[in-house]
Protein backbone atom coordinates (compact mmCIF):
# COMPACT_ATOMS: atom_id res chain seq x y z
CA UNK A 1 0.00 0.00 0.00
CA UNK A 2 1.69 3.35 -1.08
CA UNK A 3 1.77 5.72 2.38
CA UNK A 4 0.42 9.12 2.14
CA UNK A 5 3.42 11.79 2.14
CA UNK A 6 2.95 14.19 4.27
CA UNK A 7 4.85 17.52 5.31
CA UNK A 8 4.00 19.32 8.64
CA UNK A 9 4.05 23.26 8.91
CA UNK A 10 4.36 24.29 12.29
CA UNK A 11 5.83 27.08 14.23
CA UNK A 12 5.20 25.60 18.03
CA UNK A 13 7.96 23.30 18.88
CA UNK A 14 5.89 20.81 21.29
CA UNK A 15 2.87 21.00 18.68
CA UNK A 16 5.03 20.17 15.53
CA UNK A 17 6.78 17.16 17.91
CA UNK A 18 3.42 15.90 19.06
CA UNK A 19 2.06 15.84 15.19
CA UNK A 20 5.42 14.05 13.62
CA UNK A 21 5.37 11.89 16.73
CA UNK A 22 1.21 10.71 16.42
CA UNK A 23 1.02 11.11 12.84
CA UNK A 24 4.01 8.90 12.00
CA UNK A 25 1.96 5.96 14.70
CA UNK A 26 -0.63 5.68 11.21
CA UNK A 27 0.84 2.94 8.99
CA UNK A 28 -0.66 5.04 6.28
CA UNK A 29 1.27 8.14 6.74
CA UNK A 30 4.81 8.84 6.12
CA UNK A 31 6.02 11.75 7.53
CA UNK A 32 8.45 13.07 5.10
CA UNK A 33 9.73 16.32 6.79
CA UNK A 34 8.65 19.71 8.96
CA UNK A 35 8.77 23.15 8.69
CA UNK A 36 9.45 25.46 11.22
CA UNK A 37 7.81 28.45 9.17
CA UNK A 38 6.41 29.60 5.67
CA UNK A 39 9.94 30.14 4.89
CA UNK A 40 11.59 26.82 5.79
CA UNK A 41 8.83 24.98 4.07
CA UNK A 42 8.88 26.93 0.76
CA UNK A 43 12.80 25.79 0.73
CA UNK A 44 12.03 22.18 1.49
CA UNK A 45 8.91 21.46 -0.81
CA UNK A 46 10.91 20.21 -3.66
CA UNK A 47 12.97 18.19 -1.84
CA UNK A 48 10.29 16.28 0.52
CA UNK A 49 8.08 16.38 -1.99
CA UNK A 50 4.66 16.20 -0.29
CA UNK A 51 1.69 14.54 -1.24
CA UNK A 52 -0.01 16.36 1.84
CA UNK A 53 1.04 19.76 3.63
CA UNK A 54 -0.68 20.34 7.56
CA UNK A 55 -0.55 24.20 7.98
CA UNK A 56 -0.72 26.40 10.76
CA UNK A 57 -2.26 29.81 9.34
CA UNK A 58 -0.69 31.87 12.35
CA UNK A 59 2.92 31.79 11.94
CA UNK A 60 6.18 34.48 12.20
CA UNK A 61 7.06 36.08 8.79
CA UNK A 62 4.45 34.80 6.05
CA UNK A 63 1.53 33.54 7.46
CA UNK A 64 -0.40 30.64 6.23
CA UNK A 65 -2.91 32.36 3.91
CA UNK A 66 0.18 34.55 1.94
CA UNK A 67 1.82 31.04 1.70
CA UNK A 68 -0.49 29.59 0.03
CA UNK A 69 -1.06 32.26 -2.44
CA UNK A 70 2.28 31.90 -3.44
CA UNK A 71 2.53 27.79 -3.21
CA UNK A 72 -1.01 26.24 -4.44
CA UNK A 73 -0.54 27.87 -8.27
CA UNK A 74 2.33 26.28 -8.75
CA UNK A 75 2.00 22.84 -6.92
CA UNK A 76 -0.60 20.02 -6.85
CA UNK A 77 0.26 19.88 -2.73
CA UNK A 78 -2.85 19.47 -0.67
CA UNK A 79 -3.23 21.25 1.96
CA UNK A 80 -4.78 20.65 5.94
CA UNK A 81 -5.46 23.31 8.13
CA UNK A 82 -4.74 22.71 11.55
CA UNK A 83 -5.27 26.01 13.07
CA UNK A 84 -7.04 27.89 16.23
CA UNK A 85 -10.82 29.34 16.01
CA UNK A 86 -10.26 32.19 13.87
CA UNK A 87 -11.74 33.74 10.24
CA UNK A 88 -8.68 33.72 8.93
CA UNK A 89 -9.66 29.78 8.36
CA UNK A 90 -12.00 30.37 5.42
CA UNK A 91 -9.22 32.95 4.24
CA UNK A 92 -7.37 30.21 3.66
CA UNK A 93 -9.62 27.96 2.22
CA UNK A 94 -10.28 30.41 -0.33
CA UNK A 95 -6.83 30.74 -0.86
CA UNK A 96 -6.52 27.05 -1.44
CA UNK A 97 -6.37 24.91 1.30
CA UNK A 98 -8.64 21.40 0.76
CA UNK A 99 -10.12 21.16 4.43
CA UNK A 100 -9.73 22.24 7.96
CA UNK A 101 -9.23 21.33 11.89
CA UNK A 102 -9.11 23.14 14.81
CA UNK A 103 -6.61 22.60 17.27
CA UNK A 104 -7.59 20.60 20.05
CA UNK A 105 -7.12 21.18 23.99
CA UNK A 106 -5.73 18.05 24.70
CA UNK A 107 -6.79 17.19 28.23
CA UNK A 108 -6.97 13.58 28.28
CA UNK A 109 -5.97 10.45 26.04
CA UNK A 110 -9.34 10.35 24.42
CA UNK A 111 -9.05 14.17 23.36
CA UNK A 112 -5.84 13.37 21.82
CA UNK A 113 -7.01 10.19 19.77
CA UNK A 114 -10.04 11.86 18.58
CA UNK A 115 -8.14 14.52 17.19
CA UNK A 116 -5.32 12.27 15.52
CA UNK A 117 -7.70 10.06 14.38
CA UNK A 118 -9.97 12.91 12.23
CA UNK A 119 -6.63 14.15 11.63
CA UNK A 120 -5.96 11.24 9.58
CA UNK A 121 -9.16 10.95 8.04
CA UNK A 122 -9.03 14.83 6.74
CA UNK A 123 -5.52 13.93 5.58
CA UNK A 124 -6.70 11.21 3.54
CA UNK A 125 -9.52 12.66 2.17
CA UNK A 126 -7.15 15.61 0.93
CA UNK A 127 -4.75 13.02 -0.66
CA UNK A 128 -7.93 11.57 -3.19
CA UNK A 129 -9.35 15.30 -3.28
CA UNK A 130 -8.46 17.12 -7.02
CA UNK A 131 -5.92 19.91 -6.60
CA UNK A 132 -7.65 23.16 -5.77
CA UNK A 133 -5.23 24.87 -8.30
CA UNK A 134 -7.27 22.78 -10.71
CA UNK A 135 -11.10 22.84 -9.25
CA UNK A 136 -10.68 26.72 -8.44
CA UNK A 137 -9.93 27.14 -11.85
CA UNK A 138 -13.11 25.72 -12.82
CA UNK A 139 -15.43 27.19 -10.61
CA UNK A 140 -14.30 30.57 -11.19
CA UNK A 141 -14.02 30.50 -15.01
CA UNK A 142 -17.26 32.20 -15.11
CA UNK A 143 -16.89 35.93 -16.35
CA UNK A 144 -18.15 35.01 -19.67
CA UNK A 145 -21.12 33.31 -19.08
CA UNK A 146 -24.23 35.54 -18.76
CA UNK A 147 -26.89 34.61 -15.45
CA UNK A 148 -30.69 33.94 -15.33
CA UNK A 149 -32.39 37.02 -13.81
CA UNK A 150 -34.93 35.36 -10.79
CA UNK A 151 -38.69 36.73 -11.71
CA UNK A 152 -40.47 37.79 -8.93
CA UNK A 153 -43.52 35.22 -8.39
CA UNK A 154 -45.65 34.76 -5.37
CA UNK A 155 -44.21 30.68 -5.28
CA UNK A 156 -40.86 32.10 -4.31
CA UNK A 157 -42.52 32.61 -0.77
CA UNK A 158 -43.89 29.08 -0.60
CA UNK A 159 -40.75 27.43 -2.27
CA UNK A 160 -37.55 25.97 -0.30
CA UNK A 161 -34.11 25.03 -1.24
CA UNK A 162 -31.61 22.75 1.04
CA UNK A 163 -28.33 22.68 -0.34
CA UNK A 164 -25.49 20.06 1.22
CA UNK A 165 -21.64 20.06 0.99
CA UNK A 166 -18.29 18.57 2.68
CA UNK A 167 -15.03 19.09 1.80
CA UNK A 168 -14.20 21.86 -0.89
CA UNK A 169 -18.23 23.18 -0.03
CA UNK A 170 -17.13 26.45 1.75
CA UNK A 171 -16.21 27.77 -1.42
CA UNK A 172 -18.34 26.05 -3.95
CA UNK A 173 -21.60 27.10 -1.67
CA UNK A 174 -20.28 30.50 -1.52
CA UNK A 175 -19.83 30.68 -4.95
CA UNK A 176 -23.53 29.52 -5.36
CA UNK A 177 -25.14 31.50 -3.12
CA UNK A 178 -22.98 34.74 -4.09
CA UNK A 179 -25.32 35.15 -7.08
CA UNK A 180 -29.09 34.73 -5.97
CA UNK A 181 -30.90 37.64 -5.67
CA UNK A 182 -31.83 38.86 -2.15
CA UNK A 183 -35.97 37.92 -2.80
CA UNK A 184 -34.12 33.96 -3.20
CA UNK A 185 -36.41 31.15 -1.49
CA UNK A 186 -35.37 30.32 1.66
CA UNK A 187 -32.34 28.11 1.79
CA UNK A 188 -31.11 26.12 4.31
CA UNK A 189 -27.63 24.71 4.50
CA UNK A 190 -25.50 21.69 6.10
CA UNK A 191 -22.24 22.33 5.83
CA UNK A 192 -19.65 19.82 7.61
CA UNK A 193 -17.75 22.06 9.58
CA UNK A 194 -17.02 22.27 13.77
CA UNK A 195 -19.04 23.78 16.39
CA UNK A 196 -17.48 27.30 16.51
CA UNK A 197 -17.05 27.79 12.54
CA UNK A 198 -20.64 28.17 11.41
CA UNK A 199 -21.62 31.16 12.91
CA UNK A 200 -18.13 32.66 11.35
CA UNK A 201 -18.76 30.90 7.94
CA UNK A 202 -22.38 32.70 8.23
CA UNK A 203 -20.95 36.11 8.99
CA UNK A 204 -18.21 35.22 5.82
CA UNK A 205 -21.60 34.83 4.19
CA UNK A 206 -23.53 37.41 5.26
CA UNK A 207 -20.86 39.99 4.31
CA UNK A 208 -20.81 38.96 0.65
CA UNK A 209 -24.09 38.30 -0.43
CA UNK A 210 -27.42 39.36 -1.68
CA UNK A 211 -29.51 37.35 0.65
CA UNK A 212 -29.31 37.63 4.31
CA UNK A 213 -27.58 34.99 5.80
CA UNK A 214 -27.33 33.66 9.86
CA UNK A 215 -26.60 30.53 11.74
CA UNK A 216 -29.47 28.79 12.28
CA UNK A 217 -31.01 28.93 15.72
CA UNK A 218 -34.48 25.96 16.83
CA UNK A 219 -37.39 27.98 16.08
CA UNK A 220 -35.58 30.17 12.91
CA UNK A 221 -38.59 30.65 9.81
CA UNK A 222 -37.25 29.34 6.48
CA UNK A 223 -37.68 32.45 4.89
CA UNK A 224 -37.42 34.37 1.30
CA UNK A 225 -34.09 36.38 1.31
CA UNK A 226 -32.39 34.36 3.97
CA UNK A 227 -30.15 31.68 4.31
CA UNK A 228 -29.55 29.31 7.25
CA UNK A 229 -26.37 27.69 8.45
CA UNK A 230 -27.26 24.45 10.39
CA UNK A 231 -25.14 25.26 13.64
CA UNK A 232 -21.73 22.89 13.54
CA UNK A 233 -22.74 20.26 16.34
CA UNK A 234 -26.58 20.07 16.11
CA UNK A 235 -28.94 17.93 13.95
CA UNK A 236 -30.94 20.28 12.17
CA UNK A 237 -34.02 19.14 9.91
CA UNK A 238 -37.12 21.55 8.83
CA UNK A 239 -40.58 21.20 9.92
CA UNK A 240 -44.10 22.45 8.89
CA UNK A 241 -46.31 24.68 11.37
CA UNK A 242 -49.51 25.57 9.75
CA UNK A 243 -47.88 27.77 6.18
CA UNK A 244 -44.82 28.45 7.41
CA UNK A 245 -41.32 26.52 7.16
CA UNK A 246 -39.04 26.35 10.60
CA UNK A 247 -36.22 24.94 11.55
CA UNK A 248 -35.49 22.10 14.61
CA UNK A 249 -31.98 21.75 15.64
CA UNK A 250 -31.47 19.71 17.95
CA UNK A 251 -28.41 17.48 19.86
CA UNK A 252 -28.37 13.82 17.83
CA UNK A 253 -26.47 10.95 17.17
CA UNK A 254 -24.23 11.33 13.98
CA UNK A 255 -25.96 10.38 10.89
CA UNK A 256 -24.50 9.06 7.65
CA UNK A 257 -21.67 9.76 9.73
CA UNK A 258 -22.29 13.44 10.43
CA UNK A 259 -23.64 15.78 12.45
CA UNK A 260 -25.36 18.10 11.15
CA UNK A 261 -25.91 15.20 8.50
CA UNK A 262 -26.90 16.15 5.02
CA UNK A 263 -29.46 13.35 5.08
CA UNK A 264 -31.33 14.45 8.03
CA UNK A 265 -31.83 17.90 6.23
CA UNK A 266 -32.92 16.57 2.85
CA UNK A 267 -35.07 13.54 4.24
CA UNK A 268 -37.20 16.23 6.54
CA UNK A 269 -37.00 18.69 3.01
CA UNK A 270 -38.78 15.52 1.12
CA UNK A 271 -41.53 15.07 4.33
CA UNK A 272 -42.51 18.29 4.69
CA UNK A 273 -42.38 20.54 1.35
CA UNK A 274 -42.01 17.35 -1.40
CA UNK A 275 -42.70 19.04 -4.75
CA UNK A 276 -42.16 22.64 -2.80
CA UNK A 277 -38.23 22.22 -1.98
CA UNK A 278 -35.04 21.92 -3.91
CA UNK A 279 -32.46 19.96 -3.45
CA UNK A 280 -28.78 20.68 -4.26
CA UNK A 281 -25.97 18.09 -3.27
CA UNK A 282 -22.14 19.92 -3.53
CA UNK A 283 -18.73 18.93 -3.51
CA UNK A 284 -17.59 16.30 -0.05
CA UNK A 285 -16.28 12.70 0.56
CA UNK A 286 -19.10 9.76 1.38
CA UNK A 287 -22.46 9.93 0.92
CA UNK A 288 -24.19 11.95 3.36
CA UNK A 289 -27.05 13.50 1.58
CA UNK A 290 -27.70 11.15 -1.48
CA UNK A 291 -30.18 8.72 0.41
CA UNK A 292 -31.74 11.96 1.26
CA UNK A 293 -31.82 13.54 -2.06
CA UNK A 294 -33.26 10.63 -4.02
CA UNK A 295 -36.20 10.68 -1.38
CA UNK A 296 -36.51 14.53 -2.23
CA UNK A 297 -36.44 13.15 -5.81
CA UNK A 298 -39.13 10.49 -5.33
CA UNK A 299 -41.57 13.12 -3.50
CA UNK A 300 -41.12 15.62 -6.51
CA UNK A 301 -38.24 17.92 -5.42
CA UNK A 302 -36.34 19.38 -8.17
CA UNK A 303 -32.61 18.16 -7.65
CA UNK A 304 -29.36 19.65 -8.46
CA UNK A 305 -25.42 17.88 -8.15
CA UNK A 306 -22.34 19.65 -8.57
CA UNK A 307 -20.55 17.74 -11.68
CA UNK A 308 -17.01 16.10 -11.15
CA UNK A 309 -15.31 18.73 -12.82
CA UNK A 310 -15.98 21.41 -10.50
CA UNK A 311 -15.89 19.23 -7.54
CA UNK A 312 -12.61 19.10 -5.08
CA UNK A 313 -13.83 15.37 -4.08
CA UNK A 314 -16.15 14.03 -6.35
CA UNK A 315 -18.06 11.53 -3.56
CA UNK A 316 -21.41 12.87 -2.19
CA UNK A 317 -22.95 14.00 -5.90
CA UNK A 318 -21.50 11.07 -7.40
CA UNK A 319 -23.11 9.03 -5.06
CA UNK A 320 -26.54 10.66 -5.46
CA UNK A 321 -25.94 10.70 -9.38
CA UNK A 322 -25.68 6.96 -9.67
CA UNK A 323 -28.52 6.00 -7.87
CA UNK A 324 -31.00 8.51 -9.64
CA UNK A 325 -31.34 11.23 -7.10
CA UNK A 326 -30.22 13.83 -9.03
CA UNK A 327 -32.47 16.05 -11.74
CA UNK A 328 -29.79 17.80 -13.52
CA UNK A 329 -25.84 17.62 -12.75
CA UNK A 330 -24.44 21.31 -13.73
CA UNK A 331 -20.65 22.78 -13.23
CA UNK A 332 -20.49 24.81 -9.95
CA UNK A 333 -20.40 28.04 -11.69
CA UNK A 334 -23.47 27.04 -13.20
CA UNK A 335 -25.86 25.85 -10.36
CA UNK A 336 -26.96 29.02 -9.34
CA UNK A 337 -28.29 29.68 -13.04
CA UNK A 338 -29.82 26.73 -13.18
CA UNK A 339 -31.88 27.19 -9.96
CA UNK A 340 -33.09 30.83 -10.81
CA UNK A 341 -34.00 29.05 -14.72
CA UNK A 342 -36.11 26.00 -12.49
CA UNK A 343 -37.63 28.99 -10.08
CA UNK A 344 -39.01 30.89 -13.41
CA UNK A 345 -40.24 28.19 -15.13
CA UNK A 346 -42.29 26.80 -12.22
């Protein structure tokens, strides 16, 4: 079995030891080399020759986010954040960087080995995920093509969308979402992410688009010009009280593997609205969401997945694609089009 390579980036002595020392424990990791800095680790690149980069954003000289501006055009290096509760995270996802994961306090065993072990899984899914140098360039080839202008109709009040994404979905969903008008159906999104970075992924959010967007709270209305972020620790599914759409988060076992899950989102959007919701199913390892989707499907939900081009990790659309969940497939740059062009024509 060919080992993962994988470079660490890492100013704190005991935090750099600790990650060479746990990482290198995974028979499917080989830790080729550290960094001490930006610096150091634009020297040694060539030489270890990575297959996978963890990065500390917070560093002396260059920080993370101005290394990667300068590394991720010219490399096919994935990159892992491992950083502290802070915006510059989605900075740096923007900038390049495949996933995220925030440092842990380590305050017994356990803490330790659940960190290390979604450590590894992060780092693996990185390894199989398509170079963001490459999907970037896809999803933001866009200038040319023109946009569907969203008619004002009294369904847009009665209509809702639920749109689901993993790894490489912080961008992609932004890049959705960027370009709906502000009198948009009601959309509610499941985004895998921590406790901690939804409500700063919803402020990203809220700063840059159209539509007003929030982290979800139990009781929030699905309503037209917002957008809901299912909070990063909670189950969070929609219900139906008398005409109007709300949402119940609440604390649950992981499902599909998740929580929030994808699934639990989309199965509630196919009980409650059917025919009514939209379903779109974004960029992200597994399948979280498909199961979901093709229920949506079955009840008369129009259905939207992210093609493979535009994907980072082709997983969650493909698996909703092959077992005839999905409506249309469309590029990412492209989704947002095609939702305003199914909202018109309804």
């Amino acid at each position: 079995m060919k080992k993962i390579r994988v470079m660490i980036v890492e100013d704190s002595i005991f935090f750099r030891k600790l990650l060479v020392s746990k990482l290198s424990e995974y028979e499917e990791i080989e830790i080729v080399g550290y960094a001490i800095n930006a610096f150091d680790a634009k020297n040694k690149i060539n030489e270890l020759n990575p297959d996978v980069m963890t990065l500390d954003i917070e560093m002396p000289g260059m920080n993370g986010i101005e290394f990667l501006k300068k590394i991720i055009p010219q490399t096919t290096i994935r990159v892992v954040l491992v950083s502290s509760l802070n915006l510059t995270v989605f900075e740096a996802l923007s900038a390049g960087a495949v996933d995220f994961l925030h440092k842990p306090k380590i305050n017994s065993p356990n803490d330790a080995d659940d960190f290390f072990n979604e450590l590894l899984r992060k780092i693996k899914i990185a390894y199989t995920a398509k170079p963001r140098s490459i999907s970037q360039s896809v999803i933001k080839s866009d200038s040319i093509i023109p946009t569907t202008t969203l008619k004002q109709s009294p369904k847009l009040n009665s209509t809702i969308i639920v749109l689901g994404a993993s790894t490489g979905g912080t961008e992609a969903t932004l890049e959705v979402v960027k370009k709906l008008p502000a009198h948009t159906p009601g959309i509610v999104v499941v985004q895998h992410m921590p406790p901690g970075f939804t409500k700063m992924y919803a402020e990203r959010l809220n700063s840059i688009c159209n539509m007003s967007v929030k982290e979800a709270e139990h009781g929030d209305t699905v309503k037209q010009g917002q957008i809901l972020i299912a909070p990063g620790d909670l189950q969070t599914n929609i219900i139906k009280i008398g005409t109007l759409y709300k949402v119940n988060c609440f604390q649950g076992e992981k499902v599909s593997g998740h929580c929030p899950s994808v699934d639990v989102l989309f199965d509630s959007a196919a009980s409650t609205a059917g025919k009514d919701a939209i379903g779109i199913i974004m960029t992200g390892m597994g399948s979280d969401g498909a199961k979901g989707l093709l229920k949506m499907r079955q009840r008369g939900s129009f259905t939207i997945g992210q093609d493979e081009e535009s994907c980072v990790v082709y997983g969650m659309p493909k698996v909703a694609k092959d077992m005839g969940a999905v409506t249309i497939q469309a590029p990412c740059n492209r989704i947002a089009d095609t939702l305003q062009q199914h909202l018109n024509n309804r």
